[in-house]
PDB file of N, CA and C in Angstrom:
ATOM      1  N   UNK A   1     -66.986 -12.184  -2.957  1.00  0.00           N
ATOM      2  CA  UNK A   1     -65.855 -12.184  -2.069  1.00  0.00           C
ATOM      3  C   UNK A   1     -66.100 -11.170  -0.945  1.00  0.00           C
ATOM      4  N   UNK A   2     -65.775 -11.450   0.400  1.00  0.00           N
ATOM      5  CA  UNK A   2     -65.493 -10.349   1.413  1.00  0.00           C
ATOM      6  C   UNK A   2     -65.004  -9.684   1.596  1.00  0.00           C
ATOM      7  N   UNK A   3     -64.905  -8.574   1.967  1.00  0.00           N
ATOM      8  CA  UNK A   3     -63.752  -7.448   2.669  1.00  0.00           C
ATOM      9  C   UNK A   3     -62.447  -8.803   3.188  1.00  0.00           C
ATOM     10  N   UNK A   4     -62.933  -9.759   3.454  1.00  0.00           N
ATOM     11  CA  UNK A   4     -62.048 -10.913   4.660  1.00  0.00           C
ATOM     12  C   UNK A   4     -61.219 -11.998   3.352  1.00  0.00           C
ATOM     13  N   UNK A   5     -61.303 -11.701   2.185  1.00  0.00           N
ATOM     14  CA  UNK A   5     -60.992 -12.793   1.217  1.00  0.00           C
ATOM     15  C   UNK A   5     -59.820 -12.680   1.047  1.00  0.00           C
ATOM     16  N   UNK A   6     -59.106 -13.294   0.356  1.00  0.00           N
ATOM     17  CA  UNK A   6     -57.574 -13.793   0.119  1.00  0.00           C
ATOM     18  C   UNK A   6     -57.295 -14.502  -1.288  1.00  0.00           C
ATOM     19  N   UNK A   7     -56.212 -14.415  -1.585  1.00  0.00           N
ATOM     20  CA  UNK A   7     -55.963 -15.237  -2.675  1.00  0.00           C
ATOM     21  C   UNK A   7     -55.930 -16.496  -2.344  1.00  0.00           C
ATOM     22  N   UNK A   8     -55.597 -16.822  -1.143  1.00  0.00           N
ATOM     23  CA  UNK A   8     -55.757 -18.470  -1.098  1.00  0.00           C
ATOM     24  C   UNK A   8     -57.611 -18.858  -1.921  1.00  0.00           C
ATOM     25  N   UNK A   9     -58.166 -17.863  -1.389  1.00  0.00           N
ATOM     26  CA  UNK A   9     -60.251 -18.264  -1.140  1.00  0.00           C
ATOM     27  C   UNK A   9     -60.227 -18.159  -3.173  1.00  0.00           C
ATOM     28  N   UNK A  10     -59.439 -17.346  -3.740  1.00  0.00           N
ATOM     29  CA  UNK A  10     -59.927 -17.052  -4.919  1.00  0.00           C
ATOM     30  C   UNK A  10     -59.310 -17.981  -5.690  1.00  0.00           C
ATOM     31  N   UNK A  11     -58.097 -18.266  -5.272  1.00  0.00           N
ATOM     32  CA  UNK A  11     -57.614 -19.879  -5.871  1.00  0.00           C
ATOM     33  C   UNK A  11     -58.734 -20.945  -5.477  1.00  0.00           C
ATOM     34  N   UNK A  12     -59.221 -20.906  -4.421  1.00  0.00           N
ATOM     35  CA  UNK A  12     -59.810 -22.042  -3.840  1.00  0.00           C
ATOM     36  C   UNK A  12     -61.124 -21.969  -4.977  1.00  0.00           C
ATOM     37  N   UNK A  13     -61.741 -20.531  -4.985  1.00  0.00           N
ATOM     38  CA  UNK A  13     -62.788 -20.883  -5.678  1.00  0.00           C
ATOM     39  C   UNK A  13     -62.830 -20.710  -7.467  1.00  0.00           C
ATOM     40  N   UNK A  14     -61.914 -19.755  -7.966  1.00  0.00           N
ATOM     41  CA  UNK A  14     -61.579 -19.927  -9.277  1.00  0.00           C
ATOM     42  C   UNK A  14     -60.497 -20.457  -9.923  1.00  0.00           C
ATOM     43  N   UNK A  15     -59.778 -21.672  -9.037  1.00  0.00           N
ATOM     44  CA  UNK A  15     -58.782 -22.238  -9.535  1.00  0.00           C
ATOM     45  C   UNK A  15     -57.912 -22.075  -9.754  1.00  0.00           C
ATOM     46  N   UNK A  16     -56.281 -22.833  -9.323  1.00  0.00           N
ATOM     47  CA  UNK A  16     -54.623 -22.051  -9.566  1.00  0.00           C
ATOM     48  C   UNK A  16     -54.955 -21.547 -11.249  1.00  0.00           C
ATOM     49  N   UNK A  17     -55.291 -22.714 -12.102  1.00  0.00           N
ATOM     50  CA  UNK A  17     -54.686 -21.489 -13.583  1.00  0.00           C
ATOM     51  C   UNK A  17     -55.492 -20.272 -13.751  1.00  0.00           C
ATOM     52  N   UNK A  18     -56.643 -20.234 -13.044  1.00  0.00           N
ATOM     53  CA  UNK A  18     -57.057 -18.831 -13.385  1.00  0.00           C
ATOM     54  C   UNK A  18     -56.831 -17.421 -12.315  1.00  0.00           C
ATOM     55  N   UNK A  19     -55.822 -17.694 -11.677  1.00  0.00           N
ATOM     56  CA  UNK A  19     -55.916 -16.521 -10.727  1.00  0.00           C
ATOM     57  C   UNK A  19     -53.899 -16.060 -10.618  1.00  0.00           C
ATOM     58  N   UNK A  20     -53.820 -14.796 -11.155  1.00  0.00           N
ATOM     59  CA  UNK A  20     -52.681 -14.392 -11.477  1.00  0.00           C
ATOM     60  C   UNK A  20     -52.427 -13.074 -10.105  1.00  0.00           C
ATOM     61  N   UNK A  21     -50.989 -13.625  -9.571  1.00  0.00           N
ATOM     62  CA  UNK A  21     -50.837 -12.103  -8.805  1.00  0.00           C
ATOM     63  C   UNK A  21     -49.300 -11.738  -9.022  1.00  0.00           C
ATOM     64  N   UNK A  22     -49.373 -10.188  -9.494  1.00  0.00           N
ATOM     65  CA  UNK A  22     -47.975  -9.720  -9.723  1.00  0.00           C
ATOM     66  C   UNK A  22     -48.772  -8.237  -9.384  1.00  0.00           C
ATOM     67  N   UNK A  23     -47.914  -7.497  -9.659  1.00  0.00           N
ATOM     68  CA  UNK A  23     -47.643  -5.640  -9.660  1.00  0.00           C
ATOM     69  C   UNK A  23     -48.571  -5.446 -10.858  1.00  0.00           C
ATOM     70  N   UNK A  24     -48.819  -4.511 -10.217  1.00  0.00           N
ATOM     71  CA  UNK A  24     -50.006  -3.348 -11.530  1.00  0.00           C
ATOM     72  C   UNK A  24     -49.883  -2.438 -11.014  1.00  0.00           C
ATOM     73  N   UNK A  25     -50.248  -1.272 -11.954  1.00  0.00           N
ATOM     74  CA  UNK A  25     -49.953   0.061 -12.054  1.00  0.00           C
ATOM     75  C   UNK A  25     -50.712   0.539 -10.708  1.00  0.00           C
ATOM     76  N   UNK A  26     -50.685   1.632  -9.840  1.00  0.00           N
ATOM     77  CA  UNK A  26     -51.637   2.463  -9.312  1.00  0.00           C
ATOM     78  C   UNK A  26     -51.892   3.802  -9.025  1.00  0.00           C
ATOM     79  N   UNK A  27     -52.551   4.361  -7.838  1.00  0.00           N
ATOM     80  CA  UNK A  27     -52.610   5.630  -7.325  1.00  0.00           C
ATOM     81  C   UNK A  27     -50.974   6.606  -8.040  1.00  0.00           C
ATOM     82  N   UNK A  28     -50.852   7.678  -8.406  1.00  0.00           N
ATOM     83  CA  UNK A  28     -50.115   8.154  -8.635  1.00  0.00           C
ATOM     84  C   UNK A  28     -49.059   7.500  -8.958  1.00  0.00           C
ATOM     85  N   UNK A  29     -48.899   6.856  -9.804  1.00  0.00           N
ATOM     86  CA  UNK A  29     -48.030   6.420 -10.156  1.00  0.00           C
ATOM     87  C   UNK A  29     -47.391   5.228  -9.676  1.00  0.00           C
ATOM     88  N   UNK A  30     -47.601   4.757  -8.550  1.00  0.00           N
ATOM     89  CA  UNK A  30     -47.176   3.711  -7.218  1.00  0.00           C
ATOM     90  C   UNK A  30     -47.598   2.162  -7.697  1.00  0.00           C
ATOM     91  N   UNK A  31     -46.650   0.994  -7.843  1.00  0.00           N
ATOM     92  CA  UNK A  31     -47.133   0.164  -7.956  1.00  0.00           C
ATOM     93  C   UNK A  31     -47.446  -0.438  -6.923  1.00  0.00           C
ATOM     94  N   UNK A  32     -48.462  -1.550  -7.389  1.00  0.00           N
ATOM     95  CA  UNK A  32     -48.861  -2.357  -6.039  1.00  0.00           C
ATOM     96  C   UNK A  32     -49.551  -3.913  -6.122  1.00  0.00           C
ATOM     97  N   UNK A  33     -49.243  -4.929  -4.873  1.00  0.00           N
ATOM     98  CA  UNK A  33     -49.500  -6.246  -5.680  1.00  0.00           C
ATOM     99  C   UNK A  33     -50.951  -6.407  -5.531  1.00  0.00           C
ATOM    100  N   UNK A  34     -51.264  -7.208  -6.476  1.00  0.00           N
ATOM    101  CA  UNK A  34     -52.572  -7.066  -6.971  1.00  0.00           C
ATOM    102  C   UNK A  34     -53.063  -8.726  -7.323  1.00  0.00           C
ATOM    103  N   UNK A  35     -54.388  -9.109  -7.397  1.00  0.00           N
ATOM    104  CA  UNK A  35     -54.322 -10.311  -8.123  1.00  0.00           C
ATOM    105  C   UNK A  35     -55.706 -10.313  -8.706  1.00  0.00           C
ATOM    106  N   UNK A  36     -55.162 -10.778 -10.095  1.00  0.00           N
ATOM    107  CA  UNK A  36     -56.272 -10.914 -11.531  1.00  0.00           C
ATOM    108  C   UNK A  36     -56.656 -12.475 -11.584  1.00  0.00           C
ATOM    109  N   UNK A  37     -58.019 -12.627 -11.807  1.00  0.00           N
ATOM    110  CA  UNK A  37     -59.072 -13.357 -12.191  1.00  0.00           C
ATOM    111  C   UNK A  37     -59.464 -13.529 -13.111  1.00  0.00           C
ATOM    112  N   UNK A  38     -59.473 -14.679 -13.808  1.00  0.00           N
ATOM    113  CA  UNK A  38     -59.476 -14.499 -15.137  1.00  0.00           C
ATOM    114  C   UNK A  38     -58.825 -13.459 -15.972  1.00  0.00           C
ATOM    115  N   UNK A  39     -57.384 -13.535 -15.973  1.00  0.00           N
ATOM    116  CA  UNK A  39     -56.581 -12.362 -16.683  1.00  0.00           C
ATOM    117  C   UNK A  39     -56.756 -12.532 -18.059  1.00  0.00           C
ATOM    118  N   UNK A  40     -57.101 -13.174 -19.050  1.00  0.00           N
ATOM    119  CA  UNK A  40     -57.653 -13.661 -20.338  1.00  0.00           C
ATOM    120  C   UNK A  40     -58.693 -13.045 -20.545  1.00  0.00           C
ATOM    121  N   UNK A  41     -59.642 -13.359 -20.116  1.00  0.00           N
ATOM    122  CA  UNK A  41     -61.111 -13.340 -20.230  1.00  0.00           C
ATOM    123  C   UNK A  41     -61.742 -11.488 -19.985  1.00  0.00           C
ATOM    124  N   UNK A  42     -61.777 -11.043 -21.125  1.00  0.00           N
ATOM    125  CA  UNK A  42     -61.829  -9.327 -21.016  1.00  0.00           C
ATOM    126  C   UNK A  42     -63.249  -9.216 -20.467  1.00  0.00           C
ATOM    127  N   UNK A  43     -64.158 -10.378 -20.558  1.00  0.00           N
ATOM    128  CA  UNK A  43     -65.436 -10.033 -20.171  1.00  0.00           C
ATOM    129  C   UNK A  43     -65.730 -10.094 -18.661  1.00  0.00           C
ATOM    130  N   UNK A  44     -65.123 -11.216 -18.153  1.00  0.00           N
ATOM    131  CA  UNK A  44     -64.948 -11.898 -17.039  1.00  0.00           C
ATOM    132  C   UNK A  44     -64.077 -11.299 -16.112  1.00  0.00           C
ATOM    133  N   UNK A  45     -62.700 -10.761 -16.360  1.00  0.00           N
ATOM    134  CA  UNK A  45     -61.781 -10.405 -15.556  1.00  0.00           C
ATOM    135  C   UNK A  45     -61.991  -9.647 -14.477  1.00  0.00           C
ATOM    136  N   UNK A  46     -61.643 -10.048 -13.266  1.00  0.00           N
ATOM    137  CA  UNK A  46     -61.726  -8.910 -12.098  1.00  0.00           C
ATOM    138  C   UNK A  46     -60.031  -8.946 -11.673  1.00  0.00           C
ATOM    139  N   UNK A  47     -59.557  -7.783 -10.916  1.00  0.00           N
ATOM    140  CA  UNK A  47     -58.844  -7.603  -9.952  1.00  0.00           C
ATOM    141  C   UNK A  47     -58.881  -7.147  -8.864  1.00  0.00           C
ATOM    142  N   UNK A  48     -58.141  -7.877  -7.600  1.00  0.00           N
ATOM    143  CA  UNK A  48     -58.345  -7.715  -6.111  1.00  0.00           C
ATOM    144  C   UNK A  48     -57.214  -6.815  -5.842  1.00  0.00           C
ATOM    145  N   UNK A  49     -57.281  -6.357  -5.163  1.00  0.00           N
ATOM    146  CA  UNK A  49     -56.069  -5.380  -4.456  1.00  0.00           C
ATOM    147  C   UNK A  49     -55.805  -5.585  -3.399  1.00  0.00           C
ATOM    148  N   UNK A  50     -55.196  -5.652  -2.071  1.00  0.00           N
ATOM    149  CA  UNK A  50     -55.162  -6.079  -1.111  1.00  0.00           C
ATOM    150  C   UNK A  50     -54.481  -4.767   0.218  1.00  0.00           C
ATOM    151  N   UNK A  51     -55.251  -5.028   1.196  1.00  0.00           N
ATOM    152  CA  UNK A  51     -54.902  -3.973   2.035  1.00  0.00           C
ATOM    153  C   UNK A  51     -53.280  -5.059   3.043  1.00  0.00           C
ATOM    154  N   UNK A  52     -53.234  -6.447   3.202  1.00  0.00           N
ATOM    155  CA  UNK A  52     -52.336  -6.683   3.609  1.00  0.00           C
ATOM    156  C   UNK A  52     -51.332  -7.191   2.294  1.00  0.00           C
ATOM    157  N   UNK A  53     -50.847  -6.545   1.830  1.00  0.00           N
ATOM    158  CA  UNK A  53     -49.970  -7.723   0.217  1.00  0.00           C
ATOM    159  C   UNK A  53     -49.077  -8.441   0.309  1.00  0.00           C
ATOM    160  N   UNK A  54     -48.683  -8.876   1.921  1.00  0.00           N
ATOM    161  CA  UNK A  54     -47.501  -9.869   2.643  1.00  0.00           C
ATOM    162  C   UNK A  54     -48.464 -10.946   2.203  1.00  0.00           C
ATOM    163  N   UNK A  55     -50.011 -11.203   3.145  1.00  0.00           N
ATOM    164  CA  UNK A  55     -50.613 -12.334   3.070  1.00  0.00           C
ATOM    165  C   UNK A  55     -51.430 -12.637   1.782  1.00  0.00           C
ATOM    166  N   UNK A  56     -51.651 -11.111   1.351  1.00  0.00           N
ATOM    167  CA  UNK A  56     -52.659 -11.437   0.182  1.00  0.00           C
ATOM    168  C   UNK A  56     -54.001 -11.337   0.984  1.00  0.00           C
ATOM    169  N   UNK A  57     -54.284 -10.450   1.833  1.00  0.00           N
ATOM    170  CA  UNK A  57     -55.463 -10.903   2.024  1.00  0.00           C
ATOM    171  C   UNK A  57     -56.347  -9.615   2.903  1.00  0.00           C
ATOM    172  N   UNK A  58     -57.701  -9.341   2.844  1.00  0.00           N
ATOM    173  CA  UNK A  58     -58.168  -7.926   3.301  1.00  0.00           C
ATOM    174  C   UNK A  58     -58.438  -7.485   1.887  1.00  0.00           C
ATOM    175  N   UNK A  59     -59.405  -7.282   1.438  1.00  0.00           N
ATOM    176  CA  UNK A  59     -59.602  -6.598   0.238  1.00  0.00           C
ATOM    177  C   UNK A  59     -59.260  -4.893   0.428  1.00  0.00           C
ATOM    178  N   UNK A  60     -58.317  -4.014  -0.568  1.00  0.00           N
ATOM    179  CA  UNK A  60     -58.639  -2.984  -0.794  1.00  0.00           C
ATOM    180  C   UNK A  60     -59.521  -2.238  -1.510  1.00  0.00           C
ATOM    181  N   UNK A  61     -59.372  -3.259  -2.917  1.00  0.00           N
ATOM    182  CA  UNK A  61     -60.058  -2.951  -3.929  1.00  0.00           C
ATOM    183  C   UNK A  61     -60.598  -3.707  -4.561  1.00  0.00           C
ATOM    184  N   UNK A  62     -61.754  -3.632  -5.335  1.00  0.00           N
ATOM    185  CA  UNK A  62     -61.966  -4.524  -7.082  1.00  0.00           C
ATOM    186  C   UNK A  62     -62.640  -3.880  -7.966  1.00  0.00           C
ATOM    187  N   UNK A  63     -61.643  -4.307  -9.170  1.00  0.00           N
ATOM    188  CA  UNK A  63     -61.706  -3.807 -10.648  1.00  0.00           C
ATOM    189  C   UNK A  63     -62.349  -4.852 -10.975  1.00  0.00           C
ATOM    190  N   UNK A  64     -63.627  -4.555 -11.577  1.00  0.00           N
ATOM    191  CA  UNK A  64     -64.769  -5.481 -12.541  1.00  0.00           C
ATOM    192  C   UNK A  64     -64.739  -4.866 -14.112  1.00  0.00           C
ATOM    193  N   UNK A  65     -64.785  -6.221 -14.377  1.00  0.00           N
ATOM    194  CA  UNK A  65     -65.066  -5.762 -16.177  1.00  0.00           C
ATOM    195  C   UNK A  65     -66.290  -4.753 -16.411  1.00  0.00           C
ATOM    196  N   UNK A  66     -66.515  -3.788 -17.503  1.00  0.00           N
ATOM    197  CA  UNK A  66     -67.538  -2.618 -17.198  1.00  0.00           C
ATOM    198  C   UNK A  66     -69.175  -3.728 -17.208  1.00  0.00           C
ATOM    199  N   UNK A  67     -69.017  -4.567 -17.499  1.00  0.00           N
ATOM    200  CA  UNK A  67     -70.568  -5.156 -17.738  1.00  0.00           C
ATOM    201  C   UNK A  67     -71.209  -6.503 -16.540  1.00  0.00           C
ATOM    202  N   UNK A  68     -69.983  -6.664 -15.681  1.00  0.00           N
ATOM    203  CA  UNK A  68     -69.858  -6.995 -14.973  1.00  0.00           C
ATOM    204  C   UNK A  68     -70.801  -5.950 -13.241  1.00  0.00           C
ATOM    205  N   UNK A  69     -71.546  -7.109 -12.315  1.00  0.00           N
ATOM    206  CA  UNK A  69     -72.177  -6.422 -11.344  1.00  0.00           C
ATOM    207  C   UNK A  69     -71.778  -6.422  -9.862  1.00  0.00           C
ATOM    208  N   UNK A  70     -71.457  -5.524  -9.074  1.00  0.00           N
ATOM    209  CA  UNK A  70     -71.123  -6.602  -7.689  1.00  0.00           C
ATOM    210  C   UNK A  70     -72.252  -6.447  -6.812  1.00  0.00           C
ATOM    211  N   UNK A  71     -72.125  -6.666  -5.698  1.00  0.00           N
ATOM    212  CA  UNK A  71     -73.381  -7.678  -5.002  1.00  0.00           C
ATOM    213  C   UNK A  71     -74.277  -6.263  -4.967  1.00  0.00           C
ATOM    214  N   UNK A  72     -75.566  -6.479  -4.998  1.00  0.00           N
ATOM    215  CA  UNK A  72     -76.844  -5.781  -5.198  1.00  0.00           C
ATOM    216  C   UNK A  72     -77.084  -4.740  -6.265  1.00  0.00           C
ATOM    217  N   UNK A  73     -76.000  -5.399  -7.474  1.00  0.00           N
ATOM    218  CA  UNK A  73     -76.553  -4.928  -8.380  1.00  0.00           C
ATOM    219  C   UNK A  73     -75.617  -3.476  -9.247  1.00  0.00           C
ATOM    220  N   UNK A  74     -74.723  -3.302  -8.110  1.00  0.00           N
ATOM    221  CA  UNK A  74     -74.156  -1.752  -8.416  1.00  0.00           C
ATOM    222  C   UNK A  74     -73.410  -2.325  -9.809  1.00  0.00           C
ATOM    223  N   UNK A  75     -73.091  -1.185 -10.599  1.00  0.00           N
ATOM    224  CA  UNK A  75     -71.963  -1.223 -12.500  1.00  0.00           C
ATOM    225  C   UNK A  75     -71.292  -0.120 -12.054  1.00  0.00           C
ATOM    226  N   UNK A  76     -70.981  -0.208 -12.847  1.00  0.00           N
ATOM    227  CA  UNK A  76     -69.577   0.946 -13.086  1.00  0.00           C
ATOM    228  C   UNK A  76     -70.369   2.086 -13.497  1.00  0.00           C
ATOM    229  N   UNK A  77     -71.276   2.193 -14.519  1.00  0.00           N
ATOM    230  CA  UNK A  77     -72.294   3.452 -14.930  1.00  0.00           C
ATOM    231  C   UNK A  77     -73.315   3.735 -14.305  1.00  0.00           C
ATOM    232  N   UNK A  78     -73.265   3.099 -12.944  1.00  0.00           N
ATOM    233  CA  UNK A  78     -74.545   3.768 -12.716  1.00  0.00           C
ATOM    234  C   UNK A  78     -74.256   5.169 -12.092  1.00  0.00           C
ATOM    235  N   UNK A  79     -75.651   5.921 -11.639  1.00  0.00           N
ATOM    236  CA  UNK A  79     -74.853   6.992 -11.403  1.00  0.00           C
ATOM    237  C   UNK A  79     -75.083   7.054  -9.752  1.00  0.00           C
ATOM    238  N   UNK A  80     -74.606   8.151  -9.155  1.00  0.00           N
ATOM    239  CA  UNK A  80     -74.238   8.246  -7.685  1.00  0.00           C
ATOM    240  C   UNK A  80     -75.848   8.073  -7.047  1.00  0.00           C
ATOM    241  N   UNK A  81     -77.041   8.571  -7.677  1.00  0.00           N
ATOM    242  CA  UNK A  81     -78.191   8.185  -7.104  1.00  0.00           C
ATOM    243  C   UNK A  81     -79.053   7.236  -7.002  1.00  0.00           C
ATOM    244  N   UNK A  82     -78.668   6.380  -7.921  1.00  0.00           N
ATOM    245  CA  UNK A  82     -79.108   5.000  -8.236  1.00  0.00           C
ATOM    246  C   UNK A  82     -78.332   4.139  -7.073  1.00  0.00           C
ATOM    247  N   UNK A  83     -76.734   4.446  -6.760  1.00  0.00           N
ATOM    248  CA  UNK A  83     -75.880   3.568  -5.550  1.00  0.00           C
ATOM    249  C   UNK A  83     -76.234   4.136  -4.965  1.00  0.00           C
ATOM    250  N   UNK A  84     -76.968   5.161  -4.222  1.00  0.00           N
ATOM    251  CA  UNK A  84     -77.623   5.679  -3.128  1.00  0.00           C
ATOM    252  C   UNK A  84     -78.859   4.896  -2.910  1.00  0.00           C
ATOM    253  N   UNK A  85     -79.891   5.107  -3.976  1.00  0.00           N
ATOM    254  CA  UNK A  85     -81.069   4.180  -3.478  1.00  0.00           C
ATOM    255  C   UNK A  85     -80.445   2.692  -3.114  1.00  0.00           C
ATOM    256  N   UNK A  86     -79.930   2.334  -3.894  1.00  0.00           N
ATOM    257  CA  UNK A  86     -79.447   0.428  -3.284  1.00  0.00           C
ATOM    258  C   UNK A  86     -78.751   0.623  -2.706  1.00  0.00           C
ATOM    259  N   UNK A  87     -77.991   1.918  -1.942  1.00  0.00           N
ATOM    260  CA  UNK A  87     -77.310   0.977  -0.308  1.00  0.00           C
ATOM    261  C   UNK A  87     -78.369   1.889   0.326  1.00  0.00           C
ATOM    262  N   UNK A  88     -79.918   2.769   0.294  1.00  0.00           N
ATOM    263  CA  UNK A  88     -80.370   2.992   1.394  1.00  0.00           C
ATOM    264  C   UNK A  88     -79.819   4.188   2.042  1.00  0.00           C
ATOM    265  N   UNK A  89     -78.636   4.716   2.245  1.00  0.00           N
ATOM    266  CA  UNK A  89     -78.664   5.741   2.919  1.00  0.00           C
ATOM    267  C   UNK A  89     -77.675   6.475   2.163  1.00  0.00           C
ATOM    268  N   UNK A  90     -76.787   7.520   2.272  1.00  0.00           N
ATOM    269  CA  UNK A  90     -75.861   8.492   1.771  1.00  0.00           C
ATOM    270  C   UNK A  90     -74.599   7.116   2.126  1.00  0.00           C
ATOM    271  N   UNK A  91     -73.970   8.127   1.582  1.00  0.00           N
ATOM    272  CA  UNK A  91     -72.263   7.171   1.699  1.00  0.00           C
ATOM    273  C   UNK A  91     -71.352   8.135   1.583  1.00  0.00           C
ATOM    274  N   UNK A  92     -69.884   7.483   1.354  1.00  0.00           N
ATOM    275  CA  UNK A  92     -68.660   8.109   1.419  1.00  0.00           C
ATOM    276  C   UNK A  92     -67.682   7.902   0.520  1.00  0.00           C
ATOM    277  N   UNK A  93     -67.232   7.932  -0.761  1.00  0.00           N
ATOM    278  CA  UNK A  93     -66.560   7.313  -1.440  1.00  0.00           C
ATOM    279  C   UNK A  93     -64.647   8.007  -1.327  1.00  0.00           C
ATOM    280  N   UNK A  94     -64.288   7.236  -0.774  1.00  0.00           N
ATOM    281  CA  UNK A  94     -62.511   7.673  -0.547  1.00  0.00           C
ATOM    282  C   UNK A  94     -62.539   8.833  -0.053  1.00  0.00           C
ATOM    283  N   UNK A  95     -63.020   9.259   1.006  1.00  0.00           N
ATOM    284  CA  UNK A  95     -63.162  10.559   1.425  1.00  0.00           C
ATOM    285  C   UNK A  95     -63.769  11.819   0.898  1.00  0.00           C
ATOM    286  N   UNK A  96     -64.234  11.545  -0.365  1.00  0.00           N
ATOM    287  CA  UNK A  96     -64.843  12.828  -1.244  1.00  0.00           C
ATOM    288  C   UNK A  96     -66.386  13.248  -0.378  1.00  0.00           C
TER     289      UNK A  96
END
């Protein structure tokens, strides 16, 4: 999915019964709308977050299952120098 994706694109590509959007927990306490992918499936499941949540669309975020990869490879365990060599240069994570 893109920074540019939507729930329409994730219906489109994983189908109305598998794509759920309501409120989930967040940042300090704050809820916010969100939409789950495969909400069943503990292996499979992702969630999108959305920077517009009128349209659903603009990615903020995604939550991947821990065994789960997103594009070039990055996990959840790897560590900060390993996502350094595969994006190539230093980075920025949420301002830290």
């Amino acid at each position: 999915m893109a920074p540019k994706s939507s729930e329409v694109l994730l219906i489109k590509t994983f189908g109305k019964d598998n794509v759920v959007t309501g409120m989930v927990p967040g940042a300090e306490g704050e809820n916010s709308l969100s939409t789950k992918v495969l909400p069943n499936d503990s292996d499979s499941k992702m969630v999108f977050g959305w920077r517009d949540e009128e349209n659903r669309s603009y990615i903020s975020y995604v939550d991947l299952a821990p065994d789960q990869a997103a594009p070039a490879g990055v996990r959840i365990d790897m560590s900060m120098a390993d996502v350094k060599a595969i994006n190539g240069a230093p980075f920025m994570i949420g301002g830290f």
